[in-house]
PDB file of N, CA and C in Angstrom:
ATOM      1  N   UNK A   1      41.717 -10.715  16.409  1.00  0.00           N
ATOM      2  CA  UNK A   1      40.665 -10.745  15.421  1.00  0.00           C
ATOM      3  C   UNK A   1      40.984  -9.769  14.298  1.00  0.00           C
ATOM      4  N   UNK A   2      40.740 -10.303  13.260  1.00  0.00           N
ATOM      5  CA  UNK A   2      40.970  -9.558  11.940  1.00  0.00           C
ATOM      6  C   UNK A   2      39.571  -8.648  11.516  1.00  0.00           C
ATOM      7  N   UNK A   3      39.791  -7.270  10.796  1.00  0.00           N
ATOM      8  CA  UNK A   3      38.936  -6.754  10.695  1.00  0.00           C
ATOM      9  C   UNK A   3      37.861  -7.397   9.538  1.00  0.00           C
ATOM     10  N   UNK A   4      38.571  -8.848   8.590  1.00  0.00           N
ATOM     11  CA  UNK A   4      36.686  -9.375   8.015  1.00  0.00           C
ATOM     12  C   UNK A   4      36.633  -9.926   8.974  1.00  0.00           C
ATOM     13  N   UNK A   5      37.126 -10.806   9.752  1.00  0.00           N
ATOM     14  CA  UNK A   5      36.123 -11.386  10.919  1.00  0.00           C
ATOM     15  C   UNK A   5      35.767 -10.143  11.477  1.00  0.00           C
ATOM     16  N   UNK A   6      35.711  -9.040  12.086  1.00  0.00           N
ATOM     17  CA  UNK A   6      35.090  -8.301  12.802  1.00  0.00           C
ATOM     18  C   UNK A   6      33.675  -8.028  11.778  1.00  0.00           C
ATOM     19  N   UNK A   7      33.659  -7.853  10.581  1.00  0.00           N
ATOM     20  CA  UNK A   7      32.858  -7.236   9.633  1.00  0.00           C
ATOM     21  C   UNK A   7      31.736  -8.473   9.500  1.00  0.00           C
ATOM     22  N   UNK A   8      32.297  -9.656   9.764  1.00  0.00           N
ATOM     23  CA  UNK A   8      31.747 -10.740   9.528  1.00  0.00           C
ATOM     24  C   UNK A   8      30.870 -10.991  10.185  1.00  0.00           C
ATOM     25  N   UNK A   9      31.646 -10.757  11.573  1.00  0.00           N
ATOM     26  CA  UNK A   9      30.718 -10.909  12.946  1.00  0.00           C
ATOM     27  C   UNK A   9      29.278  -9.748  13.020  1.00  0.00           C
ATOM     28  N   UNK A  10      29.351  -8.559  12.615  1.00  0.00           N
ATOM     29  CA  UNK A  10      28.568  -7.692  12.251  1.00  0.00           C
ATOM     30  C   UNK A  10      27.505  -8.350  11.559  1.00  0.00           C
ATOM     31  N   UNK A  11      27.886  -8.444  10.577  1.00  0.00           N
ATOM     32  CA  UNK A  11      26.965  -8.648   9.465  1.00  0.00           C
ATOM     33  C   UNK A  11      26.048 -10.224   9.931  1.00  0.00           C
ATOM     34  N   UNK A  12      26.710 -11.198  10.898  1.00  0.00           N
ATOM     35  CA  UNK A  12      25.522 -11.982  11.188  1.00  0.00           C
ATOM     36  C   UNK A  12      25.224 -11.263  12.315  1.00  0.00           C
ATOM     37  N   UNK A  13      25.398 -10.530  13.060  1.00  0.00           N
ATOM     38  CA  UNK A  13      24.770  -9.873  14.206  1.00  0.00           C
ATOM     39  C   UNK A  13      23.322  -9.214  13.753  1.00  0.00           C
ATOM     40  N   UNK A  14      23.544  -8.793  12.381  1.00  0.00           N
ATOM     41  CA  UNK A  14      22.452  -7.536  11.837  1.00  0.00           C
ATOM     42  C   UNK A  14      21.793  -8.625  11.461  1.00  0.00           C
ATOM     43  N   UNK A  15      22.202  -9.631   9.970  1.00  0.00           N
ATOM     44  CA  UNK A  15      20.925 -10.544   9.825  1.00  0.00           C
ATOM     45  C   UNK A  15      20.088 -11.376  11.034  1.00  0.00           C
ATOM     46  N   UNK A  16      21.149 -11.664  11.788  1.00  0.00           N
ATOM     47  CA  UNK A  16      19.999 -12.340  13.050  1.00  0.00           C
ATOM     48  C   UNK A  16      19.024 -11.350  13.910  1.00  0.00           C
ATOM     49  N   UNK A  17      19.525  -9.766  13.997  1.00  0.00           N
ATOM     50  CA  UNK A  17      18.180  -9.050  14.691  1.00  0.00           C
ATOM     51  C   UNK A  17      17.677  -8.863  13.321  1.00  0.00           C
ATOM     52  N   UNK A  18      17.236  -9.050  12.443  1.00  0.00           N
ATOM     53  CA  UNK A  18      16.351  -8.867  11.253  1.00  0.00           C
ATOM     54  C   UNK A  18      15.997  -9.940  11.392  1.00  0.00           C
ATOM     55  N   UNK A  19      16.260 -10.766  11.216  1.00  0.00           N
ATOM     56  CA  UNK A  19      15.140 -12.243  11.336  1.00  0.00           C
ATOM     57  C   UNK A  19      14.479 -12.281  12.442  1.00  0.00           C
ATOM     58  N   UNK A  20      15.069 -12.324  13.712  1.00  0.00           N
ATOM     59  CA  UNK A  20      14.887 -12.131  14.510  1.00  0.00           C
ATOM     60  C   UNK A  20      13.191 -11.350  14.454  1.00  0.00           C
ATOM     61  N   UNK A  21      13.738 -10.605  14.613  1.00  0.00           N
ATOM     62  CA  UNK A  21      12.465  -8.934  14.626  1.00  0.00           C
ATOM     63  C   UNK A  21      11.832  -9.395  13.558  1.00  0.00           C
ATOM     64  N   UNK A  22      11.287  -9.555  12.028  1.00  0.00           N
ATOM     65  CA  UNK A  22      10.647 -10.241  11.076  1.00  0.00           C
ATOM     66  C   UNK A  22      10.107 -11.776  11.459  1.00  0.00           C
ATOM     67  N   UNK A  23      10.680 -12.692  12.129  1.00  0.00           N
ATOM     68  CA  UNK A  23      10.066 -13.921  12.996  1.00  0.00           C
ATOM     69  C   UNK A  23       9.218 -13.555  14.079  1.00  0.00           C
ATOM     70  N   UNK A  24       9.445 -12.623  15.074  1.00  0.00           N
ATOM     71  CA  UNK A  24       8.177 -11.810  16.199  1.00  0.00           C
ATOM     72  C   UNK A  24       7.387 -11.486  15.502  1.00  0.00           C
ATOM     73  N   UNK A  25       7.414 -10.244  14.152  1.00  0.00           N
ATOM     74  CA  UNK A  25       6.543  -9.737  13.692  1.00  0.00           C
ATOM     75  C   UNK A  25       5.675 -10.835  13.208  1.00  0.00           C
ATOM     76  N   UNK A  26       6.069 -11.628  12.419  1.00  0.00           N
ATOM     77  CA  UNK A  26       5.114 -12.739  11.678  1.00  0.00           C
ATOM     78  C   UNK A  26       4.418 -13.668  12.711  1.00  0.00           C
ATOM     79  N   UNK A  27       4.893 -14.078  13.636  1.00  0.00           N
ATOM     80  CA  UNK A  27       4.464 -14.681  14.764  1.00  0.00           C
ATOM     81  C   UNK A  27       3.254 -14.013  15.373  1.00  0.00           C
ATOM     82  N   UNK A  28       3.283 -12.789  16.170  1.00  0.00           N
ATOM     83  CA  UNK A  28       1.739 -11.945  16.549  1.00  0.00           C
ATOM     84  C   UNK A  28       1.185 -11.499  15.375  1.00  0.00           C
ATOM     85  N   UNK A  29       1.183 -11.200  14.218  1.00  0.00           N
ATOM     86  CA  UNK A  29       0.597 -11.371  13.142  1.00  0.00           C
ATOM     87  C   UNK A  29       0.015 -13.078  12.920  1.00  0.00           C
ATOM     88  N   UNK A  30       0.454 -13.911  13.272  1.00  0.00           N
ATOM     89  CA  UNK A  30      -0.646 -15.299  12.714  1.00  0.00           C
ATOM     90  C   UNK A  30      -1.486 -15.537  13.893  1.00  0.00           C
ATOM     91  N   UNK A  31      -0.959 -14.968  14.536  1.00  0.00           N
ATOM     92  CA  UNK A  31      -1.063 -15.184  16.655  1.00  0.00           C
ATOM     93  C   UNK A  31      -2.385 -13.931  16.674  1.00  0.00           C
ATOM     94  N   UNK A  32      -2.603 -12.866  15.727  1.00  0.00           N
ATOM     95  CA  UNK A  32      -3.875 -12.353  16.303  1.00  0.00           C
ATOM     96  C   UNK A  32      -3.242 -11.290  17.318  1.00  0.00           C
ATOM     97  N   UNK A  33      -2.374 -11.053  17.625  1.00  0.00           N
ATOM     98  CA  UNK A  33      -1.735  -9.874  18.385  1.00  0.00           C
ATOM     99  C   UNK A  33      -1.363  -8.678  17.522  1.00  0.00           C
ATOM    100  N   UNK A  34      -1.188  -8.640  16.685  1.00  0.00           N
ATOM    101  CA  UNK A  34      -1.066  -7.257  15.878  1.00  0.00           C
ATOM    102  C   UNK A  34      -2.571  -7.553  14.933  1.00  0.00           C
ATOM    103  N   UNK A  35      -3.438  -6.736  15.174  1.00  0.00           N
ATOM    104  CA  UNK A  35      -4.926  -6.297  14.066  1.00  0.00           C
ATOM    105  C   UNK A  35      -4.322  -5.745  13.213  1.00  0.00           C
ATOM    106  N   UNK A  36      -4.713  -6.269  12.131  1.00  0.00           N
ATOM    107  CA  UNK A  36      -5.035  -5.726  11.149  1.00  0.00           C
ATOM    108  C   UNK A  36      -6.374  -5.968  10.053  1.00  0.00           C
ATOM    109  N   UNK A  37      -7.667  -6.053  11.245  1.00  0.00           N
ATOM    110  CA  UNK A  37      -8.922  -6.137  10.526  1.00  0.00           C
ATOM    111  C   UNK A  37      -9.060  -4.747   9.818  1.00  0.00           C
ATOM    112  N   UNK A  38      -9.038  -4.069  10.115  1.00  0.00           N
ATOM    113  CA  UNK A  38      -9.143  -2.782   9.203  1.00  0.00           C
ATOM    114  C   UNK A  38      -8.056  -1.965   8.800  1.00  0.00           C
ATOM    115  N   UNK A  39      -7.337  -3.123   8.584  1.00  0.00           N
ATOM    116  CA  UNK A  39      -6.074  -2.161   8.175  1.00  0.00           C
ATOM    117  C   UNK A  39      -6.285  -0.769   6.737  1.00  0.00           C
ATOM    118  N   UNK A  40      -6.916  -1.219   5.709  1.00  0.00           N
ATOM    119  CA  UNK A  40      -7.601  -0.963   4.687  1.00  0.00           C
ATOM    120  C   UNK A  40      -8.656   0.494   5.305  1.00  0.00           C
ATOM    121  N   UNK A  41      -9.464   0.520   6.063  1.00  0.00           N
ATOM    122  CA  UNK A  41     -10.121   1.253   6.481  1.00  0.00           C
ATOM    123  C   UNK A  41     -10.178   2.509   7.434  1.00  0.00           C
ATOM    124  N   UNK A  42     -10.783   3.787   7.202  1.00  0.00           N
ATOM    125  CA  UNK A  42     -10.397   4.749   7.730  1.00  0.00           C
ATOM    126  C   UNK A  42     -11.746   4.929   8.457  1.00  0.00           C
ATOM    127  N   UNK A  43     -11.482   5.698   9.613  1.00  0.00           N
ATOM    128  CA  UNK A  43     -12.770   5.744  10.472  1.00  0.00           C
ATOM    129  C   UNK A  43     -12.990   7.326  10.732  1.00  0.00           C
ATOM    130  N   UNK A  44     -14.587   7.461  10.252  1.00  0.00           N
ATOM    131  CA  UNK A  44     -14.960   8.933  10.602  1.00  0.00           C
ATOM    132  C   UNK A  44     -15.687   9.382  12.190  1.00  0.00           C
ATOM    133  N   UNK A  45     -15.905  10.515  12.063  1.00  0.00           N
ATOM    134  CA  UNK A  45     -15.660  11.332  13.575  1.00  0.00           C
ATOM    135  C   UNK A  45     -17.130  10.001  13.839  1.00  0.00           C
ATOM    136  N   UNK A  46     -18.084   9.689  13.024  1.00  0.00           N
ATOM    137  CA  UNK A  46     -18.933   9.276  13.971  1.00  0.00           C
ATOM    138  C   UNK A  46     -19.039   7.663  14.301  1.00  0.00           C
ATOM    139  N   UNK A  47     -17.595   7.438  14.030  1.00  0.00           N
ATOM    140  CA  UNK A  47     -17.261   5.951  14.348  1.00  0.00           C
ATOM    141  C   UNK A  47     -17.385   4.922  13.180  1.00  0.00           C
ATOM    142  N   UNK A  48     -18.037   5.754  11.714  1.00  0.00           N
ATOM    143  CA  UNK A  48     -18.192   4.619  10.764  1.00  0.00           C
ATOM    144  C   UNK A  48     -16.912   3.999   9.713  1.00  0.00           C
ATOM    145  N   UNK A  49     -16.521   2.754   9.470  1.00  0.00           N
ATOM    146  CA  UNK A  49     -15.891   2.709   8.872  1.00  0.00           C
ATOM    147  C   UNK A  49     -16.015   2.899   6.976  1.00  0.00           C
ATOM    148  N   UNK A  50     -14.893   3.307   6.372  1.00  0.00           N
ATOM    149  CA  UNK A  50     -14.989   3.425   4.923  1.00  0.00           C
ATOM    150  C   UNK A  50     -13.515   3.242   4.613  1.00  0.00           C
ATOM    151  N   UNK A  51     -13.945   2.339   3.120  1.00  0.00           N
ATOM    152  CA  UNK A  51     -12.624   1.942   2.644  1.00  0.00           C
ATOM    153  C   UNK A  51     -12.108   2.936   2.041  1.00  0.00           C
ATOM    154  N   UNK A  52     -10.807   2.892   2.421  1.00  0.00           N
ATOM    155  CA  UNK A  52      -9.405   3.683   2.076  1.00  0.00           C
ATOM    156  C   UNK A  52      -8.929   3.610   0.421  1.00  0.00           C
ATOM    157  N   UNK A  53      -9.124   3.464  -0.848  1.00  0.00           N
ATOM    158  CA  UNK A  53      -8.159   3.334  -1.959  1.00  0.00           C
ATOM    159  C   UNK A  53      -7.023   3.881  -1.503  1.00  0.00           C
ATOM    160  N   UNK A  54      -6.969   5.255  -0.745  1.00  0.00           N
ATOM    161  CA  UNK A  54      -5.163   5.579  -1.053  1.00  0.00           C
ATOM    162  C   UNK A  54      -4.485   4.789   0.199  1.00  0.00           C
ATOM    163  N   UNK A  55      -4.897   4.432   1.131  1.00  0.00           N
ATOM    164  CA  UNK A  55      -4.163   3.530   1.836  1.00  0.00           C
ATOM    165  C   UNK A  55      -3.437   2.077   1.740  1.00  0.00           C
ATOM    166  N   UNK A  56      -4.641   1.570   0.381  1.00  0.00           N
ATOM    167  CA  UNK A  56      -4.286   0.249  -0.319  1.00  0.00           C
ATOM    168  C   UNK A  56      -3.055   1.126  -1.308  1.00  0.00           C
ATOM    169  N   UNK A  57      -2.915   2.375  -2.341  1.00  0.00           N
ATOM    170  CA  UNK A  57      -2.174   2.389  -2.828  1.00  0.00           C
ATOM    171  C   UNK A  57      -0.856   2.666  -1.859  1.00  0.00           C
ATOM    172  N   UNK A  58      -1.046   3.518  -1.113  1.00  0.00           N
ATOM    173  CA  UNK A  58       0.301   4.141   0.068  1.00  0.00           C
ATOM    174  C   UNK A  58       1.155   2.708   0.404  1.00  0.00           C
ATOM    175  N   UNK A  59       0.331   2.031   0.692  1.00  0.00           N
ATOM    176  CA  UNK A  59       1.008  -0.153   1.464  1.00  0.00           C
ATOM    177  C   UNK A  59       1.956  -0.209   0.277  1.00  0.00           C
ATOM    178  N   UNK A  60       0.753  -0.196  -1.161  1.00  0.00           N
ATOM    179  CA  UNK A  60       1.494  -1.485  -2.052  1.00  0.00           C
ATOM    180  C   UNK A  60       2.943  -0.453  -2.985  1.00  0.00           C
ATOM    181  N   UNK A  61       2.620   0.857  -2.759  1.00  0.00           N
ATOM    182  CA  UNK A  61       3.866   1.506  -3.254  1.00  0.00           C
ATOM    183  C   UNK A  61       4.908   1.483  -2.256  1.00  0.00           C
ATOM    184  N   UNK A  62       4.889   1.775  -1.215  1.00  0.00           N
ATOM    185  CA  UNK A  62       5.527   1.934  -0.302  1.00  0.00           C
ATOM    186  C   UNK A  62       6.317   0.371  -0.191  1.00  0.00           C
ATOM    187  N   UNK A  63       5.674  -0.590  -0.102  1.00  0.00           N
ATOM    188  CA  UNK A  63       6.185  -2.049   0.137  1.00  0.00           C
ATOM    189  C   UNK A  63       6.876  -2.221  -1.347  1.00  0.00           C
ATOM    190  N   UNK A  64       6.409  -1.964  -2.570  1.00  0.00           N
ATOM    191  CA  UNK A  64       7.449  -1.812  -3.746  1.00  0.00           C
ATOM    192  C   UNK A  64       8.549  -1.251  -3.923  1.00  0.00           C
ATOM    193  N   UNK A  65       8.708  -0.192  -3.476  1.00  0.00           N
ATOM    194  CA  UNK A  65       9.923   1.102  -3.398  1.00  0.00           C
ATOM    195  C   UNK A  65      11.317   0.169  -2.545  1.00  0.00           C
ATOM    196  N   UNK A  66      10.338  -0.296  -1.241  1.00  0.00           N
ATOM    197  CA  UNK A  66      11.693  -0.798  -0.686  1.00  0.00           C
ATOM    198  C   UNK A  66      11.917  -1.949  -0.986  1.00  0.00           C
ATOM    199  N   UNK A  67      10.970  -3.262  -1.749  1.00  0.00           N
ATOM    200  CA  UNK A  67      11.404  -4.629  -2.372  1.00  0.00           C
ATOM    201  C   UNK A  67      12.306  -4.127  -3.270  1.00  0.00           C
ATOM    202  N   UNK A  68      12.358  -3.023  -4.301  1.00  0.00           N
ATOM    203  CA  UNK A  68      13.354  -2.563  -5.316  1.00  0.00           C
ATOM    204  C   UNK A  68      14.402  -2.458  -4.085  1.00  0.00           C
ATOM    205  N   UNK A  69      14.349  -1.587  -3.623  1.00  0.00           N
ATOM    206  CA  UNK A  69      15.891  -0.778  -2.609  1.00  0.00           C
ATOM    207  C   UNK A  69      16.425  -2.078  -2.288  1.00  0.00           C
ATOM    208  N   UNK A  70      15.870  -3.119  -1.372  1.00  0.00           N
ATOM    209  CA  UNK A  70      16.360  -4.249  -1.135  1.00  0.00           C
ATOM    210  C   UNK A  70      17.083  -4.544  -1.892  1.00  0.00           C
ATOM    211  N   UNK A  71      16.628  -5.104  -3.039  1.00  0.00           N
ATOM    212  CA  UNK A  71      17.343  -5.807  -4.101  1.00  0.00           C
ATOM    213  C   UNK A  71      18.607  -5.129  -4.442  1.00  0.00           C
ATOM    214  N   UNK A  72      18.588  -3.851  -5.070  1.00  0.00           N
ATOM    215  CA  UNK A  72      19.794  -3.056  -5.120  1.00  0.00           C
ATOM    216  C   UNK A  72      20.967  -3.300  -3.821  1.00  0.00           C
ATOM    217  N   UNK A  73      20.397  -3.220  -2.555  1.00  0.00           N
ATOM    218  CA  UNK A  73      21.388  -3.331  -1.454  1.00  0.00           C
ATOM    219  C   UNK A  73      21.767  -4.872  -1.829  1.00  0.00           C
ATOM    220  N   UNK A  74      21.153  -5.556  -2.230  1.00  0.00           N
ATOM    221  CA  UNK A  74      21.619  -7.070  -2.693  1.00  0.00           C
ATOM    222  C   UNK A  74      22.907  -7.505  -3.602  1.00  0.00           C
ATOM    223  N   UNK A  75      21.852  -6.701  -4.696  1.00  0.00           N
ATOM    224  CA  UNK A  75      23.300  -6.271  -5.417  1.00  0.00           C
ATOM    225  C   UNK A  75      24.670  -5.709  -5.459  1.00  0.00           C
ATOM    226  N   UNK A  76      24.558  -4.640  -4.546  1.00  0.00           N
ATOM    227  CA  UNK A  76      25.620  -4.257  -4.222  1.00  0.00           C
ATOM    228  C   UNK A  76      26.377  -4.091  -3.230  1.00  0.00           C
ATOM    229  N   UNK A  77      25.774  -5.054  -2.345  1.00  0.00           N
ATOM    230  CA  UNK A  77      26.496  -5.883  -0.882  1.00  0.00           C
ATOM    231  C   UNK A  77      27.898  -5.916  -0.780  1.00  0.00           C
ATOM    232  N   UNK A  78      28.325  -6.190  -1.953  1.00  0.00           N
ATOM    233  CA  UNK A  78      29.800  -6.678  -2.277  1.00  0.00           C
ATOM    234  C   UNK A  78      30.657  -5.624  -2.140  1.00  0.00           C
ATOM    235  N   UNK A  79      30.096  -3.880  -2.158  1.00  0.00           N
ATOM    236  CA  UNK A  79      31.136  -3.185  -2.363  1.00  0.00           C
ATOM    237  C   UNK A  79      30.844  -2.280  -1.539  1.00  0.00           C
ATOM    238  N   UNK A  80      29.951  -2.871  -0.233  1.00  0.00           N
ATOM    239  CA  UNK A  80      29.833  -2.354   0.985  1.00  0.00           C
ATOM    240  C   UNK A  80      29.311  -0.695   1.218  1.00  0.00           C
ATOM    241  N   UNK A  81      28.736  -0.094   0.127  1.00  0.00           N
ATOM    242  CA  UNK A  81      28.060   1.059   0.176  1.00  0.00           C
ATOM    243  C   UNK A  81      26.682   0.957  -0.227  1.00  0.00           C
ATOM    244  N   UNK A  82      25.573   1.609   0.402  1.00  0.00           N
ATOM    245  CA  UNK A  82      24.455   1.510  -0.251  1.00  0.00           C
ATOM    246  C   UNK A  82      24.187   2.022  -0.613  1.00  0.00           C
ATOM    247  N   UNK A  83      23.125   1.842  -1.804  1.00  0.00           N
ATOM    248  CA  UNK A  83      22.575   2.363  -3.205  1.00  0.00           C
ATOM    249  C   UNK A  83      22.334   3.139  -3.370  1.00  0.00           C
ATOM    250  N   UNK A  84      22.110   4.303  -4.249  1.00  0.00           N
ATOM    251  CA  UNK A  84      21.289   5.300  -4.370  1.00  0.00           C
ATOM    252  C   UNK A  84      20.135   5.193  -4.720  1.00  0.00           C
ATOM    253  N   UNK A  85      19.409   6.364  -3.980  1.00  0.00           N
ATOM    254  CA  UNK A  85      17.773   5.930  -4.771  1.00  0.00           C
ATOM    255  C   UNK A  85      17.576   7.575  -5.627  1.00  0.00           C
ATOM    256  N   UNK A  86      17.029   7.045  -7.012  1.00  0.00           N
ATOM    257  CA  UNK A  86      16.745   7.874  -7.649  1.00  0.00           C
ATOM    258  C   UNK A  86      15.956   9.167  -7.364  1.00  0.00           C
ATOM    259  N   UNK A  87      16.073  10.558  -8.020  1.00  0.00           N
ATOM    260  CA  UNK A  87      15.184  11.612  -7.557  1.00  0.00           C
ATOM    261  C   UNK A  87      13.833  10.995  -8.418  1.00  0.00           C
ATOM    262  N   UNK A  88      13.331  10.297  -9.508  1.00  0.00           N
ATOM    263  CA  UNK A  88      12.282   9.928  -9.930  1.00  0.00           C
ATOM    264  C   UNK A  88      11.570   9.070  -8.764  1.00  0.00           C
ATOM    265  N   UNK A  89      12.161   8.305  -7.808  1.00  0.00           N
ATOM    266  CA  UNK A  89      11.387   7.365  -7.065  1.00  0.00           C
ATOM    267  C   UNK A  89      11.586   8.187  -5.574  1.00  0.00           C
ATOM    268  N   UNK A  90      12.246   9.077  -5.879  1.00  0.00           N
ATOM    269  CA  UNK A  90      11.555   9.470  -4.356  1.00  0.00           C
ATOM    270  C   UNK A  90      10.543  10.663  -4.993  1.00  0.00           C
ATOM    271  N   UNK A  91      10.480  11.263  -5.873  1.00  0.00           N
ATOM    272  CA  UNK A  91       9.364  11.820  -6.355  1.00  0.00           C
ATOM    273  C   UNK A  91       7.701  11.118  -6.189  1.00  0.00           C
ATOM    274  N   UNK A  92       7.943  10.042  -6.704  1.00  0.00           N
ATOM    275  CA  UNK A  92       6.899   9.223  -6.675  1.00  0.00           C
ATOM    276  C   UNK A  92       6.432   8.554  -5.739  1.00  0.00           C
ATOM    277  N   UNK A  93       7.712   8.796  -5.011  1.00  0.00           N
ATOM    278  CA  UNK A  93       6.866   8.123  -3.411  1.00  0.00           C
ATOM    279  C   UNK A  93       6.276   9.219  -2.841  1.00  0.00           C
ATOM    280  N   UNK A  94       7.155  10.187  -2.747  1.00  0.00           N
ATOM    281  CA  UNK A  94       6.417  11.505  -2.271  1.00  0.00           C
ATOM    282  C   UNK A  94       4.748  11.781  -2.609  1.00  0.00           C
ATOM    283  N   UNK A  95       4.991  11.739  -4.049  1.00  0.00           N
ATOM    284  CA  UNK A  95       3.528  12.068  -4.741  1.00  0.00           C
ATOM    285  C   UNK A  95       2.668  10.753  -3.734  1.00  0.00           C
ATOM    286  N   UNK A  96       2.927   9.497  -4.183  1.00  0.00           N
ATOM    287  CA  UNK A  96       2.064   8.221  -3.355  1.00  0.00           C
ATOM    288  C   UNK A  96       1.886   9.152  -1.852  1.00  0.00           C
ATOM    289  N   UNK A  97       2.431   9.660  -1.205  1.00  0.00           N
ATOM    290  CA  UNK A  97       2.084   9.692   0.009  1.00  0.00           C
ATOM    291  C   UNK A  97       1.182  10.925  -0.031  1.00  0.00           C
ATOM    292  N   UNK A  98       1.470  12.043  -1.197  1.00  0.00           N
ATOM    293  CA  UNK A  98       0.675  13.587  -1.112  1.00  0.00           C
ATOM    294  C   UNK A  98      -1.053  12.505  -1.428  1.00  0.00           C
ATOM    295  N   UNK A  99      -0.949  11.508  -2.129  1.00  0.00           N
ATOM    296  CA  UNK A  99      -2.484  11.320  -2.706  1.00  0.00           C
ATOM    297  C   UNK A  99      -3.192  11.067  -1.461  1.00  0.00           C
ATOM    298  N   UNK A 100      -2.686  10.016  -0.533  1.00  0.00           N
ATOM    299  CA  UNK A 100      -3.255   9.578   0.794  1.00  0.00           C
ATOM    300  C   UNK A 100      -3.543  10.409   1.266  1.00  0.00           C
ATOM    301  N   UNK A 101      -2.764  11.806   1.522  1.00  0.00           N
ATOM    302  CA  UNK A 101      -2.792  12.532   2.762  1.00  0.00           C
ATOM    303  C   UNK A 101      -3.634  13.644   2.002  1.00  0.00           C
ATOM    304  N   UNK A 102      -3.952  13.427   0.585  1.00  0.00           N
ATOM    305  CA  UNK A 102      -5.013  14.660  -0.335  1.00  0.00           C
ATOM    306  C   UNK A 102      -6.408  13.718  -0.138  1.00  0.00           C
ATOM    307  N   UNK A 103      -6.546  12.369  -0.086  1.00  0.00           N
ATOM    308  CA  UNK A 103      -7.875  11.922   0.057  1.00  0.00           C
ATOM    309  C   UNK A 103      -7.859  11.720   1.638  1.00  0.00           C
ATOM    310  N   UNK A 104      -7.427  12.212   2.778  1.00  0.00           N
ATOM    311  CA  UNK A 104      -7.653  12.318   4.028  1.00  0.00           C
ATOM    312  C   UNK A 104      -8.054  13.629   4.306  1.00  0.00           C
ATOM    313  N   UNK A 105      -7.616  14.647   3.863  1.00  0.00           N
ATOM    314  CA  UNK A 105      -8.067  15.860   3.826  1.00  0.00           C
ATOM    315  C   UNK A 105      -9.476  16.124   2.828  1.00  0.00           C
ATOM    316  N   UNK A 106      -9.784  15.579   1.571  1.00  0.00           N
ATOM    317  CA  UNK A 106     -10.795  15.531   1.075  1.00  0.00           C
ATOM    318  C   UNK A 106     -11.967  15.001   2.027  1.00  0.00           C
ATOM    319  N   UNK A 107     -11.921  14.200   2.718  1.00  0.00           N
ATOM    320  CA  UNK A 107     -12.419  13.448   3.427  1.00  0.00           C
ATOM    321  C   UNK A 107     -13.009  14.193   4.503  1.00  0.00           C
ATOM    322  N   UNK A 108     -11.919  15.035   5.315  1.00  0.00           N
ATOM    323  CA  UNK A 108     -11.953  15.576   6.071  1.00  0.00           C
ATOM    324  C   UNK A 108     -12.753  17.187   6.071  1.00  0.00           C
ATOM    325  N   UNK A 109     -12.865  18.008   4.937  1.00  0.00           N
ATOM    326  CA  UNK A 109     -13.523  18.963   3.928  1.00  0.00           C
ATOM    327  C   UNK A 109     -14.768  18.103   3.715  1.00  0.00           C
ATOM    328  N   UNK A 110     -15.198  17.244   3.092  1.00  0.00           N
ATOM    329  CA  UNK A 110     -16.446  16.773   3.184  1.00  0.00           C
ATOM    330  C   UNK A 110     -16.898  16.621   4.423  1.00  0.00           C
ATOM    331  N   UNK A 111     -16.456  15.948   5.529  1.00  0.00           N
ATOM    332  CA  UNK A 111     -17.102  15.793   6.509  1.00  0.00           C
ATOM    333  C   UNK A 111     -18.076  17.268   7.401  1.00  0.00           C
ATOM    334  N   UNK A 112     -16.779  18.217   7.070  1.00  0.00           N
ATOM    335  CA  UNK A 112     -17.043  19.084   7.983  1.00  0.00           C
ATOM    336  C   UNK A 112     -17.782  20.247   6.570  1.00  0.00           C
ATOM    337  N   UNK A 113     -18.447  19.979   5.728  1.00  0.00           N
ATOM    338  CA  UNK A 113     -18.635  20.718   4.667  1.00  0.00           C
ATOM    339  C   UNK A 113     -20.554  20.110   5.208  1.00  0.00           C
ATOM    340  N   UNK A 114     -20.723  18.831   5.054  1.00  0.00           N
ATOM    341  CA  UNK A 114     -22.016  18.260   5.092  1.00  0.00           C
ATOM    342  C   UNK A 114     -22.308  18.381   6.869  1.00  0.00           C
ATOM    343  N   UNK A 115     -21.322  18.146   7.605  1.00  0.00           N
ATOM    344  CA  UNK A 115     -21.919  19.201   9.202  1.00  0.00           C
ATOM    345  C   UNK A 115     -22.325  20.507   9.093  1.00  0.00           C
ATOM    346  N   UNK A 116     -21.816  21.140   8.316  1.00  0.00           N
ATOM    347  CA  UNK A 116     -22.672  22.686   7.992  1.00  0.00           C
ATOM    348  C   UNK A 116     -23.522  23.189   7.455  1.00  0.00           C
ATOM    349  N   UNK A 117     -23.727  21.825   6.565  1.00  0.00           N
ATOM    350  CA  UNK A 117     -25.142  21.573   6.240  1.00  0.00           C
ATOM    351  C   UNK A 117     -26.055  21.590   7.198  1.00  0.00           C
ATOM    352  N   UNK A 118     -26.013  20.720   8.167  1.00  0.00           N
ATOM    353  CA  UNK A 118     -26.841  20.319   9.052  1.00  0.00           C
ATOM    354  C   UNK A 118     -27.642  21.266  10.026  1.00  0.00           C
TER     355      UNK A 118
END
């Protein structure tokens, strides 16, 4: 065996556990085995639910960052190294994730701010 057939053989080895694993996932996802009724929603100490904004933003940045990265690894498949990701976009992911984890802690300061009220 020659090393592109060896490389070859790899490379459908990896796309088939990615489909693979992405075909399960989508499957108990239509199947009702993975919830995601509240995916959107964060739950406080006394069981109530409330919608999340930074969790809707955390998904849809987070799921953007890597549709870009994808594409780049797409692009540059051919020369068998992967991409760099910019210090601006990991900045910004960073920041996306400080907002979530600043309105979970806000959250969390209110809660226990209006118990001391009490």
């Amino acid at each position: 065996m020659s090393v592109d057939q060896i490389i070859s053989f790899v490379r459908w080895e990896v796309f088939g556990f990615l489909g693979g694993l992405a075909a399960i996932i989508a499957y108990r996802l239509l199947n009702g085995q993975i919830n995601t009724r509240y995916l959107f929603y964060g739950t406080q100490k006394d069981g109530a639910k409330y919608f999340s904004p930074e969790r809707v933003q955390l998904l849809l940045f987070t799921l953007g960052v890597a549709i870009f990265y994808l594409n780049d690894v797409m692009e540059k498949r051919k020369s068998g190294a992967l991409p760099d990701i910019s210090t601006q976009t990991l900045v910004l992911l960073g920041g996306s994730h400080a907002i979530y984890l600043g309105g979970k802690a806000y959250m969390m300061l209110l809660k226990n701010i209006r118990k001391g009220e009490q």
